[in-house]
PDB file of N, CA and C in Angstrom:
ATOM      1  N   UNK A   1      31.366  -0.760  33.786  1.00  0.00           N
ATOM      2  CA  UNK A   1      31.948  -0.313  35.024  1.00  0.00           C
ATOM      3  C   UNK A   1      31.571  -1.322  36.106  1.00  0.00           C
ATOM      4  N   UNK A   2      32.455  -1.590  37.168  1.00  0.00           N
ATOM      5  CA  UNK A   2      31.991  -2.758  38.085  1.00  0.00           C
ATOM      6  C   UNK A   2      31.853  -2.268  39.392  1.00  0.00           C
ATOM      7  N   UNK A   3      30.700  -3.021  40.178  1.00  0.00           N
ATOM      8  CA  UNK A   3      30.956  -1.991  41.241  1.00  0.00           C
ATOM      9  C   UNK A   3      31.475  -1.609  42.308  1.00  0.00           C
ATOM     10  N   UNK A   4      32.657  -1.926  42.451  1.00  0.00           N
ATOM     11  CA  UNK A   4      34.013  -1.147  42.869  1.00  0.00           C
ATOM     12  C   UNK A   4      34.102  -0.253  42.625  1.00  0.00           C
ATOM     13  N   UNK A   5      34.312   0.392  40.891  1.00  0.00           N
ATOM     14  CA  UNK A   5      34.592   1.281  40.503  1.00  0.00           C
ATOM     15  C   UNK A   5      33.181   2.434  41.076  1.00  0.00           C
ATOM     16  N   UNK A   6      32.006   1.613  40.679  1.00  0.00           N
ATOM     17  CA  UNK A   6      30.504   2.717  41.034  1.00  0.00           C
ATOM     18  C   UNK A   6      30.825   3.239  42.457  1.00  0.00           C
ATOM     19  N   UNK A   7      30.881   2.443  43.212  1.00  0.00           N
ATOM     20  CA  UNK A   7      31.442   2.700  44.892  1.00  0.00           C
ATOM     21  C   UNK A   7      32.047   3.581  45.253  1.00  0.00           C
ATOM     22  N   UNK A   8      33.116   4.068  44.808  1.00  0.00           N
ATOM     23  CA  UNK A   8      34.404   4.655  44.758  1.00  0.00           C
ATOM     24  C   UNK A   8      33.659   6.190  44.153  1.00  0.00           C
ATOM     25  N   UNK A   9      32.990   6.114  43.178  1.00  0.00           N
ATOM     26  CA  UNK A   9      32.863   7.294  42.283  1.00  0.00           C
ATOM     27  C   UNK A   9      31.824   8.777  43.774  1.00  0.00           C
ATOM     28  N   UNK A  10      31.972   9.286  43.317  1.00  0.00           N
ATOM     29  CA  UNK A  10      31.045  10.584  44.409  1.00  0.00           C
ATOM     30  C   UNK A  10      29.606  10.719  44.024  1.00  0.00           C
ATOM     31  N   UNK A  11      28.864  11.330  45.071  1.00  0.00           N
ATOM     32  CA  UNK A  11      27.563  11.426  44.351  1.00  0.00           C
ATOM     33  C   UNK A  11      27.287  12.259  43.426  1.00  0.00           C
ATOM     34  N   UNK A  12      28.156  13.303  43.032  1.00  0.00           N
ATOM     35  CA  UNK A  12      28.113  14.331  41.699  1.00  0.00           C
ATOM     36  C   UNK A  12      28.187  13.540  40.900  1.00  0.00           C
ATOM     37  N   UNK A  13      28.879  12.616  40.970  1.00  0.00           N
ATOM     38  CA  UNK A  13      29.908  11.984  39.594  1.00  0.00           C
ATOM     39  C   UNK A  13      28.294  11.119  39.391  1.00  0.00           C
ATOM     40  N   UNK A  14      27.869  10.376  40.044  1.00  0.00           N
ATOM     41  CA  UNK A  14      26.926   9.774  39.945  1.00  0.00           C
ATOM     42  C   UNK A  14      25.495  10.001  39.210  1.00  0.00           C
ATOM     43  N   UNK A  15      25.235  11.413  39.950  1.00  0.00           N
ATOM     44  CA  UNK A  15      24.268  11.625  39.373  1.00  0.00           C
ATOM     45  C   UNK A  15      24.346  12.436  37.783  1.00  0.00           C
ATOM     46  N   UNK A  16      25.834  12.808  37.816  1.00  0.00           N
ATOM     47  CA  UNK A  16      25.862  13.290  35.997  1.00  0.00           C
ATOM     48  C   UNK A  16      25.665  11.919  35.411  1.00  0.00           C
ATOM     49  N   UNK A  17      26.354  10.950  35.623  1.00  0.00           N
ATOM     50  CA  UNK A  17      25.450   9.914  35.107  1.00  0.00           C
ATOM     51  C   UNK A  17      24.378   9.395  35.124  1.00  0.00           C
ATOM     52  N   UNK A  18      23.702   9.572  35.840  1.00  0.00           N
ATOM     53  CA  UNK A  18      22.408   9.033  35.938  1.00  0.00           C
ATOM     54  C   UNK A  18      21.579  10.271  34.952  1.00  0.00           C
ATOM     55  N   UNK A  19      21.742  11.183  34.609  1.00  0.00           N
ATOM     56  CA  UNK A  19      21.815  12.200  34.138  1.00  0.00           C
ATOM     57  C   UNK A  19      21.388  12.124  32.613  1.00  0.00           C
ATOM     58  N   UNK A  20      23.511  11.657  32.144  1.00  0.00           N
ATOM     59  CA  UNK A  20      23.441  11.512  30.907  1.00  0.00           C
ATOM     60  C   UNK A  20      22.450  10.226  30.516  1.00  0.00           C
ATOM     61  N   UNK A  21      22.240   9.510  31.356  1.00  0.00           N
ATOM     62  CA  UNK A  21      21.217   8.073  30.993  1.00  0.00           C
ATOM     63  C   UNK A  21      19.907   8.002  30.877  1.00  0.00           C
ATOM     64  N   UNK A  22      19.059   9.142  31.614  1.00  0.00           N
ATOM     65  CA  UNK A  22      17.924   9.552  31.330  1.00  0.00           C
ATOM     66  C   UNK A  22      17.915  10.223  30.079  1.00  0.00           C
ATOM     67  N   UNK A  23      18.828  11.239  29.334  1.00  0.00           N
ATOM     68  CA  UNK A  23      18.948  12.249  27.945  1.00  0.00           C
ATOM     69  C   UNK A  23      18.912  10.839  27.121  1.00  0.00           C
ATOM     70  N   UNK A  24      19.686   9.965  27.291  1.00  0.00           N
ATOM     71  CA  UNK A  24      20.360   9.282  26.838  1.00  0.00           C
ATOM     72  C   UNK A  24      18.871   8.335  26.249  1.00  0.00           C
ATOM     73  N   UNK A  25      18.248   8.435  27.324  1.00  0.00           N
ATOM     74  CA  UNK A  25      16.819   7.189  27.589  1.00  0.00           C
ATOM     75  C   UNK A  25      16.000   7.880  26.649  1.00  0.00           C
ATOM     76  N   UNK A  26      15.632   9.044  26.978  1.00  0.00           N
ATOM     77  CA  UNK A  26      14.394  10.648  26.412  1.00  0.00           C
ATOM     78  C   UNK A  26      14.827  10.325  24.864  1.00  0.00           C
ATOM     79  N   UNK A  27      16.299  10.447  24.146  1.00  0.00           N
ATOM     80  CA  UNK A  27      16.217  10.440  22.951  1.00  0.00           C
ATOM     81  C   UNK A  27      15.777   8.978  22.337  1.00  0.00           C
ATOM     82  N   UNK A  28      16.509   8.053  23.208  1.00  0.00           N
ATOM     83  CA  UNK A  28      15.762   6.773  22.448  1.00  0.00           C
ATOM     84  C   UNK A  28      14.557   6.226  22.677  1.00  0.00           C
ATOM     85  N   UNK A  29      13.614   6.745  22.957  1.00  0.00           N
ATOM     86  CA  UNK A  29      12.117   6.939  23.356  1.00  0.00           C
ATOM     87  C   UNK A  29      11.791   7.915  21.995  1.00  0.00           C
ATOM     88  N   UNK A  30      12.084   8.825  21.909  1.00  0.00           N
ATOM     89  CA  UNK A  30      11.979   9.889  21.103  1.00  0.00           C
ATOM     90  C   UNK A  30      11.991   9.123  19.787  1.00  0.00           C
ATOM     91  N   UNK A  31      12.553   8.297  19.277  1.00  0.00           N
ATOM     92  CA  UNK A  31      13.507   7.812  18.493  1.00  0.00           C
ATOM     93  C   UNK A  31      12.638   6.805  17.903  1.00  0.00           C
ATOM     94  N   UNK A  32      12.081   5.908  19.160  1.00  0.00           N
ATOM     95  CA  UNK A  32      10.927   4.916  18.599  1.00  0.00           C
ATOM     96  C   UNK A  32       9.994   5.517  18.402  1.00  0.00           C
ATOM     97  N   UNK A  33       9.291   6.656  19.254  1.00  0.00           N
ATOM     98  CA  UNK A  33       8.018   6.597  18.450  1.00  0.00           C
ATOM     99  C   UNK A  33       8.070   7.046  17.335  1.00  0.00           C
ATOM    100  N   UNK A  34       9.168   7.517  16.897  1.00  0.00           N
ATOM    101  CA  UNK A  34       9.801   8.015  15.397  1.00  0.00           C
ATOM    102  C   UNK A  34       9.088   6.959  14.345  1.00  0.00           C
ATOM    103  N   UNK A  35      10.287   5.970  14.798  1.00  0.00           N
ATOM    104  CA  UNK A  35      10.076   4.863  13.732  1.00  0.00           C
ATOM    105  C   UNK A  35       8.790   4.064  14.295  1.00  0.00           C
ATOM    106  N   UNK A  36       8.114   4.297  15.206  1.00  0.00           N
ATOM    107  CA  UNK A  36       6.879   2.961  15.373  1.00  0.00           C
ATOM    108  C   UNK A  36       6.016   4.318  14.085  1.00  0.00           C
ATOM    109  N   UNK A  37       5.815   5.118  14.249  1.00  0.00           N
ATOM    110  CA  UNK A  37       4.730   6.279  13.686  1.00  0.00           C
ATOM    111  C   UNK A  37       5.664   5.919  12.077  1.00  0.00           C
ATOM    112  N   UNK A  38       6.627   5.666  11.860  1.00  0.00           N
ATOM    113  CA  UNK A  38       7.046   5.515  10.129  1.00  0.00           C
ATOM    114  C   UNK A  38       6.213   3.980   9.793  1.00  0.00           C
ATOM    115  N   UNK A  39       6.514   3.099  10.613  1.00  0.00           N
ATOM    116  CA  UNK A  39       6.537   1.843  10.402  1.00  0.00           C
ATOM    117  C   UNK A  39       4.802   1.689  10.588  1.00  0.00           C
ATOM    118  N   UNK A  40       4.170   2.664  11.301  1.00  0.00           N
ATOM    119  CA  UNK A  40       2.850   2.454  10.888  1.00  0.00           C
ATOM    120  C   UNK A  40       2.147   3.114   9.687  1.00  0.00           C
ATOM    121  N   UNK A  41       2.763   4.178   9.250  1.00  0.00           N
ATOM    122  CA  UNK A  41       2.583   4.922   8.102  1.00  0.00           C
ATOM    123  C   UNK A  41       2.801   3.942   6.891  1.00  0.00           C
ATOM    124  N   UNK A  42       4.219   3.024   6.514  1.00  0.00           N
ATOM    125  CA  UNK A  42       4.369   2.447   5.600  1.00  0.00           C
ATOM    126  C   UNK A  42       3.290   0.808   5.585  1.00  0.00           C
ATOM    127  N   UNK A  43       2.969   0.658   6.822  1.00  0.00           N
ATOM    128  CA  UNK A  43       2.048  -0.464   7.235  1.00  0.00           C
ATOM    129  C   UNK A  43       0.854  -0.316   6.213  1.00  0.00           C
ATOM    130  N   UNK A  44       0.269   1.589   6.644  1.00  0.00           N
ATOM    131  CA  UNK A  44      -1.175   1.857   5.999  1.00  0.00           C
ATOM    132  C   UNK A  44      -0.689   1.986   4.653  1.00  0.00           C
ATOM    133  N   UNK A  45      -0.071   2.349   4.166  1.00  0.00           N
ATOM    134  CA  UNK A  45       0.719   2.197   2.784  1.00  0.00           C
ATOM    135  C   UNK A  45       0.320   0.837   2.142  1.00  0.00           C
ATOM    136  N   UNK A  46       1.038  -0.302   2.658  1.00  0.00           N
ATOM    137  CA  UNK A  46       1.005  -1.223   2.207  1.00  0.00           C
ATOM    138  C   UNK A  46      -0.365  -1.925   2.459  1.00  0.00           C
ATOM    139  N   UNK A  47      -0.930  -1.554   2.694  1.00  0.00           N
ATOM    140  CA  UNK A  47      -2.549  -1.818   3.161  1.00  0.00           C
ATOM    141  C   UNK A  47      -3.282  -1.305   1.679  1.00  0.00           C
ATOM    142  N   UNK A  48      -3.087   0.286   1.086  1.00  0.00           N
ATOM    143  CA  UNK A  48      -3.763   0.785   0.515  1.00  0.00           C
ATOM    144  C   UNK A  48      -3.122   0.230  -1.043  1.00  0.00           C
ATOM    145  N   UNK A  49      -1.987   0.188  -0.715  1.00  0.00           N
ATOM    146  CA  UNK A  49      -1.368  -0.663  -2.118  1.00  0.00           C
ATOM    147  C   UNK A  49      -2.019  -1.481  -2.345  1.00  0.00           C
ATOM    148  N   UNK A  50      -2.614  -2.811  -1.474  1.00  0.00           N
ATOM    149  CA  UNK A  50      -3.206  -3.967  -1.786  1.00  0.00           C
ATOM    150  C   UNK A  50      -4.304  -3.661  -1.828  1.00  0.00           C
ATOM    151  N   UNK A  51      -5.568  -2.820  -0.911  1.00  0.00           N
ATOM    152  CA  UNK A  51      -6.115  -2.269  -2.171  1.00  0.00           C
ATOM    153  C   UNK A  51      -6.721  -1.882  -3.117  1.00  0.00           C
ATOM    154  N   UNK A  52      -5.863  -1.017  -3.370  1.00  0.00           N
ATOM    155  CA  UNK A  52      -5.474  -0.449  -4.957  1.00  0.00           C
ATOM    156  C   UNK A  52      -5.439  -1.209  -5.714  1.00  0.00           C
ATOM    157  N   UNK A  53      -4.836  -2.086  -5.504  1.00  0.00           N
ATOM    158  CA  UNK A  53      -4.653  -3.690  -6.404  1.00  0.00           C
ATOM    159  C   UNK A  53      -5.617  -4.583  -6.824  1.00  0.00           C
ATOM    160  N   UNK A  54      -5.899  -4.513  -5.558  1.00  0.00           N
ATOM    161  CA  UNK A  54      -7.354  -5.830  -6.156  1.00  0.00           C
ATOM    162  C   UNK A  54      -8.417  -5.089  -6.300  1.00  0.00           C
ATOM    163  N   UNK A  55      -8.633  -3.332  -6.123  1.00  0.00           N
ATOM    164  CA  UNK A  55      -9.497  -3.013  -6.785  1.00  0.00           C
ATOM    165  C   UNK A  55      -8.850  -2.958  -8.280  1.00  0.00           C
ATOM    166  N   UNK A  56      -7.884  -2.968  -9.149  1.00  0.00           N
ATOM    167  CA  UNK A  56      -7.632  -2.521 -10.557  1.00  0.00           C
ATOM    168  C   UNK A  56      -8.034  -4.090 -11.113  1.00  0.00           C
ATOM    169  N   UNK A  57      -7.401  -4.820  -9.909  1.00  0.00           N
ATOM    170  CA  UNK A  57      -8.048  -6.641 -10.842  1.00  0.00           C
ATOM    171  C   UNK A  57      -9.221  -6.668 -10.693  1.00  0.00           C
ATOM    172  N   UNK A  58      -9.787  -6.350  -9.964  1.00  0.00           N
ATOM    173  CA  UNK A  58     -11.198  -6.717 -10.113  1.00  0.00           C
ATOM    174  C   UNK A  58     -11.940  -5.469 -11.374  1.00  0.00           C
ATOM    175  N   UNK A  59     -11.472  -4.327 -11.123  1.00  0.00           N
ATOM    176  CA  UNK A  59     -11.791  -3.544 -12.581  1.00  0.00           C
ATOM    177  C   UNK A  59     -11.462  -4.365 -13.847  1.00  0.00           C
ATOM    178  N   UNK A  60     -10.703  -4.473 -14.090  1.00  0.00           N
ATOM    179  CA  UNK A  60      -9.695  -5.546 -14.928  1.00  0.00           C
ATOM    180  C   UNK A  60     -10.765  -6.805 -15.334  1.00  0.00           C
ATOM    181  N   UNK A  61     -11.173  -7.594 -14.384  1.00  0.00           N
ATOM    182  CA  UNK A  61     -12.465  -8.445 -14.761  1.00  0.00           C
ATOM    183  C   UNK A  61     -13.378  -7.412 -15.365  1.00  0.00           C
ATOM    184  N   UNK A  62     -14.249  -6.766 -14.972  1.00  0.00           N
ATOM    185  CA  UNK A  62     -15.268  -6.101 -15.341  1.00  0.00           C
ATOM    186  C   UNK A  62     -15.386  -5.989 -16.711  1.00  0.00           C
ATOM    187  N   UNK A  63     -13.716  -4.838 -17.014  1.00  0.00           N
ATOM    188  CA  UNK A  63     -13.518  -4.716 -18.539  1.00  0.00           C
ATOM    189  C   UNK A  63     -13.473  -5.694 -19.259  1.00  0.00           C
ATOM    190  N   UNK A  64     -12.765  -6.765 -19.294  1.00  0.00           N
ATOM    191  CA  UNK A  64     -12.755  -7.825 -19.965  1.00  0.00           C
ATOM    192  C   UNK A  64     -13.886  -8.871 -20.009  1.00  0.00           C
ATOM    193  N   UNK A  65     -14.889  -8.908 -19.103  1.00  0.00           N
ATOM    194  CA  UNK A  65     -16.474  -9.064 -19.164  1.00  0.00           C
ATOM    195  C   UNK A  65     -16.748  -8.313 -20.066  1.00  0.00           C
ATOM    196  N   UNK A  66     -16.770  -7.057 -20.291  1.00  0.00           N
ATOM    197  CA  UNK A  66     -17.345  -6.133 -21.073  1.00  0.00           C
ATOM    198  C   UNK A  66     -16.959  -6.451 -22.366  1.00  0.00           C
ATOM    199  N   UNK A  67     -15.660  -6.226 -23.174  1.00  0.00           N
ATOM    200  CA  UNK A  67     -14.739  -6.811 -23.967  1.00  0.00           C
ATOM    201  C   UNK A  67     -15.712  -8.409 -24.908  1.00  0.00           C
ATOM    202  N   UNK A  68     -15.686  -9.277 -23.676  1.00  0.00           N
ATOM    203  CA  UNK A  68     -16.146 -10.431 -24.172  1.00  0.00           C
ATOM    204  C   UNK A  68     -18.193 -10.196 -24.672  1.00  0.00           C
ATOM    205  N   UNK A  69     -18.604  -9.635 -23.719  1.00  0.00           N
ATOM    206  CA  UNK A  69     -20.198  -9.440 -24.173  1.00  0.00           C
ATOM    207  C   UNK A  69     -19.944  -8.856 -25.704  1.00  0.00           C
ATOM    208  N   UNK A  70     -19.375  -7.534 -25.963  1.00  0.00           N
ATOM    209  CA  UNK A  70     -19.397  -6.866 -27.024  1.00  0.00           C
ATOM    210  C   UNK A  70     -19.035  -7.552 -28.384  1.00  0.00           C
ATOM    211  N   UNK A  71     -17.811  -8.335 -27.895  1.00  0.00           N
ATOM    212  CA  UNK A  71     -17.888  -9.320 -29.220  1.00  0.00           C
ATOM    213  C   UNK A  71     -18.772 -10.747 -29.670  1.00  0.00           C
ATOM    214  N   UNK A  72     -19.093 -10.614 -28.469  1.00  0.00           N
ATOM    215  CA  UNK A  72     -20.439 -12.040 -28.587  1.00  0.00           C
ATOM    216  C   UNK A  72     -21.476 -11.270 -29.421  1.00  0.00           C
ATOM    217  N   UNK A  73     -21.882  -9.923 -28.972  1.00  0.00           N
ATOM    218  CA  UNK A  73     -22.794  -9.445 -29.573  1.00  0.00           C
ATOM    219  C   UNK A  73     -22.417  -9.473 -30.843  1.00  0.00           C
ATOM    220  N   UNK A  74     -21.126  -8.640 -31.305  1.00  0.00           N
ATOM    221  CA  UNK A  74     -21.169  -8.494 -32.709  1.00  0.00           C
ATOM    222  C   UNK A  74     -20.868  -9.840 -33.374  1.00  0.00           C
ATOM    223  N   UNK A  75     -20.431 -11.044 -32.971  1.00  0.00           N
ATOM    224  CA  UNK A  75     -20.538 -11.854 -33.534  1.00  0.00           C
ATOM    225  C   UNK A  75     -22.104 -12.673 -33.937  1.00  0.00           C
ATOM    226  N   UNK A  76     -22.459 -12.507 -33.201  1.00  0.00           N
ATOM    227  CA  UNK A  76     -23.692 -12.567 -32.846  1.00  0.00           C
ATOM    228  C   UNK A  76     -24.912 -12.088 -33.972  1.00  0.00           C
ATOM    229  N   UNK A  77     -24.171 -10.622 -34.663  1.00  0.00           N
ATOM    230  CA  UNK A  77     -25.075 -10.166 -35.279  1.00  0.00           C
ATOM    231  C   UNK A  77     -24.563 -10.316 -36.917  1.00  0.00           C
ATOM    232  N   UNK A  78     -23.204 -10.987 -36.527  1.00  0.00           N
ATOM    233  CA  UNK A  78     -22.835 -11.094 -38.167  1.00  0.00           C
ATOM    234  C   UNK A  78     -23.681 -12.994 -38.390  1.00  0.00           C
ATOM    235  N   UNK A  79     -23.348 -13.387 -37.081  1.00  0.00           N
ATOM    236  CA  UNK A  79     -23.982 -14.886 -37.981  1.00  0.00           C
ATOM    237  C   UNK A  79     -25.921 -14.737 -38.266  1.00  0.00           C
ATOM    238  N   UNK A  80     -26.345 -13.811 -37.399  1.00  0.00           N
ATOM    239  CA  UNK A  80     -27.657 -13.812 -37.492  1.00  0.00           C
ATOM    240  C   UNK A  80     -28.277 -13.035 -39.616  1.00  0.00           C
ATOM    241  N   UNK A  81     -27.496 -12.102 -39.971  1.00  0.00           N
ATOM    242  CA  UNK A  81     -27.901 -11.773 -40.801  1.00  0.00           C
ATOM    243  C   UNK A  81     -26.270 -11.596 -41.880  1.00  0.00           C
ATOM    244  N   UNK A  82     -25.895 -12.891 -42.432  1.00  0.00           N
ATOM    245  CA  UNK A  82     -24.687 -12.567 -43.133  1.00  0.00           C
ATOM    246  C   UNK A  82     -24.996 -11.575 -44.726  1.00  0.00           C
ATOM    247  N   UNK A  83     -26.516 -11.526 -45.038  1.00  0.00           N
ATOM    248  CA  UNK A  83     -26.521 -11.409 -46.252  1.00  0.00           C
ATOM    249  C   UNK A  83     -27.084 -10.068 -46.350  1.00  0.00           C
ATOM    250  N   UNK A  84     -27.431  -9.732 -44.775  1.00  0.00           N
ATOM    251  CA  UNK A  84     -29.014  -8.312 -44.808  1.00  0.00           C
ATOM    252  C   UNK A  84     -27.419  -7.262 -44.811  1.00  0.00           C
ATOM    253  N   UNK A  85     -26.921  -7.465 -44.524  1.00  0.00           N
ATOM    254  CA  UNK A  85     -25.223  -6.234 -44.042  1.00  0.00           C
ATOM    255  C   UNK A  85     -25.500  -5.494 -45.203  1.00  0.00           C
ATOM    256  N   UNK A  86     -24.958  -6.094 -46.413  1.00  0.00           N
ATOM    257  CA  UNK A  86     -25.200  -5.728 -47.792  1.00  0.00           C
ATOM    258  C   UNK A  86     -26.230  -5.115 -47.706  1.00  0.00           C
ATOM    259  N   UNK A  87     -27.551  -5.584 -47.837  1.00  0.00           N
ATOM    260  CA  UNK A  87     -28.886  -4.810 -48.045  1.00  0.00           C
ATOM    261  C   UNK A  87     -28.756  -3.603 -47.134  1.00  0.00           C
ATOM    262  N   UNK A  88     -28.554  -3.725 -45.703  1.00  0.00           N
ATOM    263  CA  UNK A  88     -28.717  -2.727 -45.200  1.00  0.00           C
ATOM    264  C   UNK A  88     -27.678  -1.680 -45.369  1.00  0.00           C
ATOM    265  N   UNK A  89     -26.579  -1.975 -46.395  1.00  0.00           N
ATOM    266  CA  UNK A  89     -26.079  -0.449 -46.606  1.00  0.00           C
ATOM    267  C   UNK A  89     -26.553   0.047 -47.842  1.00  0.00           C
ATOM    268  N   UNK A  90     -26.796  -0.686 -48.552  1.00  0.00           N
ATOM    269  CA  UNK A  90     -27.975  -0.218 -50.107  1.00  0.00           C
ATOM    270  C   UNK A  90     -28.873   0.334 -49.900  1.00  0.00           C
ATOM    271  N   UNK A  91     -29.893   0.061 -48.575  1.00  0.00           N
ATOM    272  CA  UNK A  91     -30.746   0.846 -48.612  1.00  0.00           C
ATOM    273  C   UNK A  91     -30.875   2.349 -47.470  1.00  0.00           C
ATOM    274  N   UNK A  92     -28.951   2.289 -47.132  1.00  0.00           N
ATOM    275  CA  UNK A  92     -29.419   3.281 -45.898  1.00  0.00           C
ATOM    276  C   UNK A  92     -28.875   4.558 -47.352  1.00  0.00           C
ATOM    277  N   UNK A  93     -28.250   4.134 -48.529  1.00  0.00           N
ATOM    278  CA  UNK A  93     -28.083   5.361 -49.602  1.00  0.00           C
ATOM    279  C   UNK A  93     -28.916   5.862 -50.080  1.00  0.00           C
TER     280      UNK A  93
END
């Protein structure tokens, strides 16, 4: 509208507009903190995803530390006694 036309208009006419532009303002106010409060929700989201994450990799090491000791051990215990295995199930009968 240009303002000629604003000029021309009455002060009723005016202030229903000014009116509808505040409702108009209230809902899109309304509207962001909508989405700022989503967009911080999916923020902490993606926060707890990551993590979630590098706590399961770092679990993930642990196990596979674990994994590797256990077979060192049992390897460990087959080269130390290849011949007692035998004996020791003969004599656990």
């Amino acid at each position: 509208m240009t303002d000629k036309q604003l000029r021309k208009l009455r002060r009723s006419e005016l202030l229903e507009m000014l009116m509808e532009i505040e409702q108009e303002n209230e809902t899109l106010a309304a509207e962001n903190r909508d989405l700022r409060a989503r967009l911080e929700d999916k923020q902490l989201r993606i926060e707890k995803s990551g993590s979630l994450a590098e706590a399961a990799l770092q679990l993930s090491g642990v196990f596979e530390a674990a994994q590797r000791a256990a077979e060192l051990y049992l390897e460990n215990i087959k080269q130390r006694a290849p011949g007692d295995s035998a004996g020791a199930e003969q004599q656990e009968v």
